[in-house]
Structure formats: C-alpha cells, structure tokens
Protein backbone atom coordinates (compact mmCIF):
# COMPACT_ATOMS: atom_id res chain seq x y z
CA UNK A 1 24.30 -16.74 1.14
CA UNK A 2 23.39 -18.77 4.36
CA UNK A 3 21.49 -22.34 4.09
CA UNK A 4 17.61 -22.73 5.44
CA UNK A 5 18.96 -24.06 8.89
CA UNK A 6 21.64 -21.25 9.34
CA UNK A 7 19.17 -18.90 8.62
CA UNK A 8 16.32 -20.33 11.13
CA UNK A 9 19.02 -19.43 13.71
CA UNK A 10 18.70 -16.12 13.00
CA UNK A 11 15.97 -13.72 15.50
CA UNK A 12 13.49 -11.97 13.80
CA UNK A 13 14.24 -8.58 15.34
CA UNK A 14 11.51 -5.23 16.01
CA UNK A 15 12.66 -1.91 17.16
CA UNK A 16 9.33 -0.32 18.90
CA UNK A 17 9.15 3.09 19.93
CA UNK A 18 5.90 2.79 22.50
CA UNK A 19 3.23 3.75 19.77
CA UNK A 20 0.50 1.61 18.76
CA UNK A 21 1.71 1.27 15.58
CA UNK A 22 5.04 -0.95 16.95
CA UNK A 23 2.67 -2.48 19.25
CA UNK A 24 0.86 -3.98 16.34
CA UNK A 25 4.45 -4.14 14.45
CA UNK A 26 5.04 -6.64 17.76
CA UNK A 27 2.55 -9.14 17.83
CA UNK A 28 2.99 -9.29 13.31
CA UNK A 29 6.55 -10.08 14.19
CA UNK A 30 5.25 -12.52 17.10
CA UNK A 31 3.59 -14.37 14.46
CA UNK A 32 6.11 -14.41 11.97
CA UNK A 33 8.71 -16.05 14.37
CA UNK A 34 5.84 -18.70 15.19
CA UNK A 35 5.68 -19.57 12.00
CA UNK A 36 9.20 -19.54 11.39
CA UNK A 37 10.05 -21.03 14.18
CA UNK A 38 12.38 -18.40 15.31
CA UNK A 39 13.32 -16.10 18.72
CA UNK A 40 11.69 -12.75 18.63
CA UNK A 41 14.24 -9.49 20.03
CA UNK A 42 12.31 -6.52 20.63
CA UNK A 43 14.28 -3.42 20.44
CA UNK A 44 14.00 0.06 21.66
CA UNK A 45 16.78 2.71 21.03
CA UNK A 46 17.17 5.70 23.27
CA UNK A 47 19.51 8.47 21.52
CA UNK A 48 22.49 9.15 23.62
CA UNK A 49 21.05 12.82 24.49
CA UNK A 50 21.51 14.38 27.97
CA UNK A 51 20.42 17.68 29.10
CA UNK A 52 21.89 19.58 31.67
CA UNK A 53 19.25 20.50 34.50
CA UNK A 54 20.01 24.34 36.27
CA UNK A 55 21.14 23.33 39.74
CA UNK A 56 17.97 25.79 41.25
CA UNK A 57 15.32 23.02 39.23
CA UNK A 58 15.86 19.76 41.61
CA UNK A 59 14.49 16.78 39.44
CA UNK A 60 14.86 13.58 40.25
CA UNK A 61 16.77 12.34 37.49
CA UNK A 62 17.72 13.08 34.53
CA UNK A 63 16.33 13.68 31.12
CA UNK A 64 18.49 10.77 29.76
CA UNK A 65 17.54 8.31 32.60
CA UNK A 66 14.20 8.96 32.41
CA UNK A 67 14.27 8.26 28.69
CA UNK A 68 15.49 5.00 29.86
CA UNK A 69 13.27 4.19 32.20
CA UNK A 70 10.32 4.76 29.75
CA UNK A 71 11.81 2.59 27.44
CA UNK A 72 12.06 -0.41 29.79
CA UNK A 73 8.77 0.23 30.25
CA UNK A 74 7.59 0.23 26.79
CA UNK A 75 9.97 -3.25 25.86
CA UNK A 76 8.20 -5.17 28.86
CA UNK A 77 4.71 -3.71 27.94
CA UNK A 78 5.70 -4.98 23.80
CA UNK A 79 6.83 -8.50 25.39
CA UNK A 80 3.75 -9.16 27.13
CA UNK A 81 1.80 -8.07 24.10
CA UNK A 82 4.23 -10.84 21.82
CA UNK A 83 3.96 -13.14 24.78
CA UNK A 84 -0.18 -12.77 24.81
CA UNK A 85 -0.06 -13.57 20.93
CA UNK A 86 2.56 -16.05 20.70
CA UNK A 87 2.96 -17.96 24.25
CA UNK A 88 5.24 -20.62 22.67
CA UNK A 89 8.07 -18.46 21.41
CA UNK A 90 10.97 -17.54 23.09
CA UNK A 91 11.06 -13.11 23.15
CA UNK A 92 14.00 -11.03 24.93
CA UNK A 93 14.28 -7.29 25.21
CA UNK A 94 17.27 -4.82 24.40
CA UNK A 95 17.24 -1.37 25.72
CA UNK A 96 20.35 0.57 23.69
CA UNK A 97 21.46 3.98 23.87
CA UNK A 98 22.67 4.56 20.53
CA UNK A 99 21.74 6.20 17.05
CA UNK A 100 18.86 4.97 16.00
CA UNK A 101 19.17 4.17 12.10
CA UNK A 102 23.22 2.57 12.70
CA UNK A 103 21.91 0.81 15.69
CA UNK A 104 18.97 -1.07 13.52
CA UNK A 105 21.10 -1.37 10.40
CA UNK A 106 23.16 -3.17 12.99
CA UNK A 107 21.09 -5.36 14.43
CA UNK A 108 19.37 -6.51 10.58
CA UNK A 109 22.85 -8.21 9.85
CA UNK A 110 22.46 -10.79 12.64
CA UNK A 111 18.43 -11.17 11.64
CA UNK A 112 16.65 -13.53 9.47
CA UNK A 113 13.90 -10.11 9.60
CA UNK A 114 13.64 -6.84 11.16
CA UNK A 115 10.16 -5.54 11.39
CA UNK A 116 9.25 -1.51 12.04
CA UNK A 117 6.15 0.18 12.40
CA UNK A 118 4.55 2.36 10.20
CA UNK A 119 3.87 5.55 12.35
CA UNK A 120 5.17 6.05 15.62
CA UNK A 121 6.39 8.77 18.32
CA UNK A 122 9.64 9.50 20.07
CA UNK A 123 12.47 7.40 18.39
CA UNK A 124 10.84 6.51 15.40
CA UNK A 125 8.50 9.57 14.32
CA UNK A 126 7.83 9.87 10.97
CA UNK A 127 9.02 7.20 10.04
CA UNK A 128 7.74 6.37 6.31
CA UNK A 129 8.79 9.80 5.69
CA UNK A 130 12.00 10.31 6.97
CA UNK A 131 15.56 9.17 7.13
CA UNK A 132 15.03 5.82 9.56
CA UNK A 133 13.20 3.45 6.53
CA UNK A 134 14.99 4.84 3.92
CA UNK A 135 18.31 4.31 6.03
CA UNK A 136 17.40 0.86 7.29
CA UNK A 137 15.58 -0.31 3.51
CA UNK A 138 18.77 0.86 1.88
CA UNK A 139 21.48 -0.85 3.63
CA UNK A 140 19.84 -3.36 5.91
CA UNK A 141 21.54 -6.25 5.73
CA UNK A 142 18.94 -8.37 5.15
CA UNK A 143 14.77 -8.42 4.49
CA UNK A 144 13.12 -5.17 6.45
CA UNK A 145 9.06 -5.48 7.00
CA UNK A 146 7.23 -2.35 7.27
CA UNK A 147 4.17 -2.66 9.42
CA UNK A 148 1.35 -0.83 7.76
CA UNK A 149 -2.75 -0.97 7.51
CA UNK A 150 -5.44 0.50 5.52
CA UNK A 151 -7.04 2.82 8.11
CA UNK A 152 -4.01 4.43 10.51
CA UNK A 153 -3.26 2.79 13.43
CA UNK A 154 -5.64 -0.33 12.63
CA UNK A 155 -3.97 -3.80 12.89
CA UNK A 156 -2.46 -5.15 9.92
CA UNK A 157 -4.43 -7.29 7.65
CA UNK A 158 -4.38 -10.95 8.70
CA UNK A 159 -5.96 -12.67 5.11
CA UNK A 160 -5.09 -12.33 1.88
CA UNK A 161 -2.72 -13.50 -0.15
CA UNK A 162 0.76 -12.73 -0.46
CA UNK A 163 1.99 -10.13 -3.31
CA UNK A 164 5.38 -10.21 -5.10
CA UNK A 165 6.48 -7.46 -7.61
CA UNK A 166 9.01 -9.54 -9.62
CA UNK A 167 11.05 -7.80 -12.46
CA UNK A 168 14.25 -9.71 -13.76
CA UNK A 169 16.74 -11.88 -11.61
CA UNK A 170 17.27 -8.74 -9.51
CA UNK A 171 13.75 -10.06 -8.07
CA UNK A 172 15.15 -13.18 -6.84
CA UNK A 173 15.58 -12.39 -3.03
CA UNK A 174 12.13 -10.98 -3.02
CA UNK A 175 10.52 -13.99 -4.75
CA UNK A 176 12.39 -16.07 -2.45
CA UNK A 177 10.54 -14.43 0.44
CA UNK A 178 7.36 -14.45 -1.06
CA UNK A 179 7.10 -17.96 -1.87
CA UNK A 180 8.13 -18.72 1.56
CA UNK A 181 5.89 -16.71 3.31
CA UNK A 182 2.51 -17.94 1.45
CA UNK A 183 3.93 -21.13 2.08
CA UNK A 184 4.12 -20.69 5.55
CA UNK A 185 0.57 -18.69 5.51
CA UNK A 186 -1.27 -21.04 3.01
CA UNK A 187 -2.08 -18.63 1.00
CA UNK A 188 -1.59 -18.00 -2.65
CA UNK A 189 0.65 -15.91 -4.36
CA UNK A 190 0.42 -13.48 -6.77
CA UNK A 191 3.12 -12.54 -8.65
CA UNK A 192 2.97 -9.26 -10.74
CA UNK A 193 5.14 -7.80 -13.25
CA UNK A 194 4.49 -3.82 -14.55
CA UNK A 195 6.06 -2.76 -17.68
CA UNK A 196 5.15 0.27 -19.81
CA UNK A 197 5.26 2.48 -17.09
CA UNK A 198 6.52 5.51 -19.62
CA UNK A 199 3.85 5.97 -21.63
CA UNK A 200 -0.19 6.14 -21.28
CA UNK A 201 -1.80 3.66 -23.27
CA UNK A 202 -4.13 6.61 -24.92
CA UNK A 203 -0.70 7.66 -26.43
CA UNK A 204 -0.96 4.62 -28.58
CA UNK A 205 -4.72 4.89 -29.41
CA UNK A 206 -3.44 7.77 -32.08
CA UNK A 207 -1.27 5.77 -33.71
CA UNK A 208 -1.79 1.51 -32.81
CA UNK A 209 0.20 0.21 -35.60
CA UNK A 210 3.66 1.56 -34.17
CA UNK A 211 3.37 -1.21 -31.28
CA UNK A 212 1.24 -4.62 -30.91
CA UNK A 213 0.30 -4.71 -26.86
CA UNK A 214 -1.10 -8.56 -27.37
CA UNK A 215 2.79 -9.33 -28.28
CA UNK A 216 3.89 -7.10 -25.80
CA UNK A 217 1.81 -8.65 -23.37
CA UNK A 218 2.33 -12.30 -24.19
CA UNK A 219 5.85 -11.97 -24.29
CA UNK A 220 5.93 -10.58 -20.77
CA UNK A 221 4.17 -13.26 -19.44
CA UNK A 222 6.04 -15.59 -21.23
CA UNK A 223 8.91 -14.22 -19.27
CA UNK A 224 7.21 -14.52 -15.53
CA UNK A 225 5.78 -17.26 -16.05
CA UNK A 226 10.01 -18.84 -16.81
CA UNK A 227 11.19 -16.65 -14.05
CA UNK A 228 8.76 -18.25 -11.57
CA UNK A 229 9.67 -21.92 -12.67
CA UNK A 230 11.81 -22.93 -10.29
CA UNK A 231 9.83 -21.83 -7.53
CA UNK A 232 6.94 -23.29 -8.99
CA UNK A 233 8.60 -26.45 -8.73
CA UNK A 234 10.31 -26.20 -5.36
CA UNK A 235 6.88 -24.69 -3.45
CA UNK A 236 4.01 -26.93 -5.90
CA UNK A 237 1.32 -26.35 -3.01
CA UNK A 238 1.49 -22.34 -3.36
CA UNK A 239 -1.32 -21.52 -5.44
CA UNK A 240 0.11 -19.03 -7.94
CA UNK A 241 -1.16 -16.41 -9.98
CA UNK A 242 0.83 -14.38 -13.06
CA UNK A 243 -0.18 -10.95 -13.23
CA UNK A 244 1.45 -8.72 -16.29
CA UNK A 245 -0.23 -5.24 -15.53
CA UNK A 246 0.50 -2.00 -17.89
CA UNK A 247 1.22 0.57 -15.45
CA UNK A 248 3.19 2.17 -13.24
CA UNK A 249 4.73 -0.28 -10.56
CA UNK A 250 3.92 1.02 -7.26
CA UNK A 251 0.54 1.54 -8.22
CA UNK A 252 0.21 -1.58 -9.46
CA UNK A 253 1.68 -2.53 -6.18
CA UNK A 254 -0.31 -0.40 -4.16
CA UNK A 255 -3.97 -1.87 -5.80
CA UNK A 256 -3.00 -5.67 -4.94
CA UNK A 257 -2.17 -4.73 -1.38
CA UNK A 258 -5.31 -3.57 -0.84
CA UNK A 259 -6.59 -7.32 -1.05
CA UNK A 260 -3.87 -8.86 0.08
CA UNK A 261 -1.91 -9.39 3.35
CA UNK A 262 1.85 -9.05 2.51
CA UNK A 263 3.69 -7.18 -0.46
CA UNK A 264 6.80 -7.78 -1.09
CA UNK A 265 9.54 -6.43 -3.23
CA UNK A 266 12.83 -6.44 -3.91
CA UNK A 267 15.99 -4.08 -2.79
CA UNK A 268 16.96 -3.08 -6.46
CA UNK A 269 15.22 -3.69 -9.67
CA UNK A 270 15.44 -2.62 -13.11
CA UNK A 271 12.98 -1.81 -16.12
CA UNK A 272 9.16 -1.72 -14.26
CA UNK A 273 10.82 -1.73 -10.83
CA UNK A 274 14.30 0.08 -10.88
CA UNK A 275 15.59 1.98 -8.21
CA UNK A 276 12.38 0.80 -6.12
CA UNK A 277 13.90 1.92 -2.62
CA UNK A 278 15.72 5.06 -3.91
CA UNK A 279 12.83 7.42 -5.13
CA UNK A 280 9.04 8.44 -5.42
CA UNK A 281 8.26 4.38 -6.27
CA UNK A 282 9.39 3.40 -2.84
CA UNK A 283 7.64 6.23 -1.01
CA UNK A 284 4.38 5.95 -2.25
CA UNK A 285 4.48 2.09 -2.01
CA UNK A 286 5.67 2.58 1.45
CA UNK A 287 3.46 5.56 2.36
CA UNK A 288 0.03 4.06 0.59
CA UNK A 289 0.27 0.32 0.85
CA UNK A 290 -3.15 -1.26 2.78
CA UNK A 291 -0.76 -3.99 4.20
CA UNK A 292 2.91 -4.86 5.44
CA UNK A 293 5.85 -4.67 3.02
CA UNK A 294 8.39 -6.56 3.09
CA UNK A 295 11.72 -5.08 1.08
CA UNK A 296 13.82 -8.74 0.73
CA UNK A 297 17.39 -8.97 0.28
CA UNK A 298 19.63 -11.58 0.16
CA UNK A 299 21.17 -11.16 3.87
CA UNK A 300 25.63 -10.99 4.21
C-alpha cells in the first residue's frame, strides 16, 4: 500500500464520453482534485473501429477519424468545463483508441481515483447497466466514483454528508476513503452497518423468544462503534454517526444517499455486505443511489 504523499502524486482520472452526465462527472472530479490537491486527466476512448466507405460514396474522411475528431472536441469542451470550476488545478486531455473497459482498468492503476458518469452516449452507453462499471468496479485497481443524481441528468448533490457502509475489516479501504473525504468536505460521516438482511422482522413477531433484537442490536453496535476507533482517533474533527439498521444493505444504502452527498463502499464484503460489486446489491445501489458512489479499494 502507498503512503499519503505517494498517493497525492497520483491524477484523479475521468473517462467522458460527450454526454452531460460526464460533463457533470468532470467538474465533481474538478473538485475532488482541488481538494486533494491533485492533477485532473480527462479521458475519452474511441474503439479502434473502421469502416470501409464504397469508393462511389466520396466522404471526407473516415468513420474512424471522424470519431476522433469528435472526441478532441468533446476532451477540450470537458477541460474548459474543469477549468471554469477549478481554475487553480492543473487538467490534461488523452484521446486513445483502444477498448474501452482495458483501457480505463488501465489507467485506475496509475490513479489515486477514476471517476465515470452515470448515463452517457457513444463510448460509455449504458453504463450502470452494462459491462464498463461492472468491468472497471471489479478489477480497477484502485477507488472508482460513479457520478450519479436524484433526478437524471441533474448535477450531483453538493451537501450532505458523507455515507460509509462498513461491514468487517474487509471495509477498511472504504472507511479509509470515507473518513478522508468528509474530512476534506467538512462534513460528517455516517457510518452504517446492515445485518439481518435474511429474514423480515414480522418472521420473528410469531415467535420473539427464539431471538432478542436489543442484544442483537447492541452487540452490533458494539462492534462499529470498535471498528471505527481508530479512525475516530486519527480524523477527531469528523463528526460521526453509528448507524446499525435491520435490513437489506443496499437499501439501507440507497435511503442515506438520498440525504447525503457521497456513498461509499467497499470492493468485497462479507455478512450484510458480501459480494457487494458482484450481484443485484451492487446494481441497485449503483442504479438507484440519489448521489455519487464511490467503490474504494486499496490501490496496487
């Protein structure tokens, strides 16, 4: 694992695709390297496609160049946009003629952050619901944001506080992040732990005696609240709050981001959060959160 400073050398990188969606993925990523203190690298991949044009159809160039030339187009138009939001940092552009999903999973090991829209067109189409996020989420090589909103297309939500699903020490790397980033937004944190997520509480109404949910509950709680210690001590200006919630963990999830400006999770949990990024937890997390996620993972 890198040190703070080695880390701060990193870019924070964005692959944009000319929707407005990266366009507001941009200027969030402006702001994060801001506050960071890091270079932004705004990507756009073109895939290596070229069509043959009949010799009787004289175009001026080709389907592949024009491709390219749109995509200049689109990085200069996102840099002006980070430059508008964030004069002070230092953006560059990279126009790459690749595979998409390699290309980004590429670029993520030499980032301290790479940062996608939600929705876009061309490149990165369907995104939350295709194989680019799960691709990138699954073996990034270090923390992938997700730029999302409430209402489609709107800008990301800008207040808030930051939201952390924490589950065991296979939530490190996401509490990590999380304390960071309020600390860097002044915001509080909340910190929630699901468990339960098997069976309905009305289940237990029939018979109460086989299970005592005050227990249950205090002994969760018990456990966050000693997971969180160290951080508590090493970030003592966060304002923190311990949430133990009964219920299923991206919904859970999904109700906090609706008040709050960042959620993030981890790569691979277990118990309330396992296999997060591999099934119908990560999609509907991904699909219905009201702000950015951030998946966090301890970068190679």
């Amino acid at each position: 694992m890198m040190d703070g400073s080695q880390d701060r050398a990193r870019p924070i990188v964005v692959g944009i695709d000319g929707s407005e969606s990266a366009r507001h993925a941009v200027v969030w990523a402006a702001r994060e390297a801001a506050r960071r203190q890091a270079a932004l690298t705004i990507v756009h991949v073109c895939l290596p496609l070229e069509f043959g044009v009949p010799h009787e159809v004289p175009l001026p160039r080709s389907y592949g160049e024009a491709m390219m030339i749109q995509g200049r187009a689109w990085l200069d138009e996102a840099a002006a946009a980070a430059r508008t939001a964030q004069p002070d940092i230092q953006v560059s552009t990279d126009l790459v003629r690749a595979d998409i999903a390699s290309t980004l999973i590429e670029r993520s090991a030499g980032a301290q952050l790479t940062v996608l829209g939600s929705r876009g067109l061309g490149g990165f189409t369907g995104l939350l619901v295709g194989s680019i996020a799960i691709a990138l989420t699954s073996h990034g090589r270090g923390p992938v944001a997700i730029i999302q909103a409430a209402n489609l297309n709107a800008p990301p939500p800008t207040t808030g506080p930051v939201v952390v699903g924490v589950d065991g020490r296979n939530s490190d790397a996401a509490v990590d992040y999380a304390f960071e980033a309020a600390s860097l937004r002044g915001v509080p944190l909340v910190a929630v732990q699901a468990w339960t997520e098997s069976l309905d509480s009305s289940y237990w109404e029939v018979i109460p005696f086989v299970a005592d949910w005050d227990a249950i509950e205090q002994a969760h709680r018990k456990h966050l609240s000693a997971q969180l210690a160290g951080w508590r001590q090493k970030y003592p200006h966060v304002e923190l709050q311990e949430l133990t919630i009964q219920g299923r963990p991206a919904h859970s999830l999904i109700r906090q981001s609706r008040k709050a400006q960042l959620v993030v999770v981890g790569f691979r949990g277990r118990g309330g959060f396992a296999g997060l990024l591999l099934g119908s937890t990560s999609h509907a997390l991904l699909n219905h959160s009201a702000c950015p996620v951030v998946v966090a993972r301890t970068p190679d």
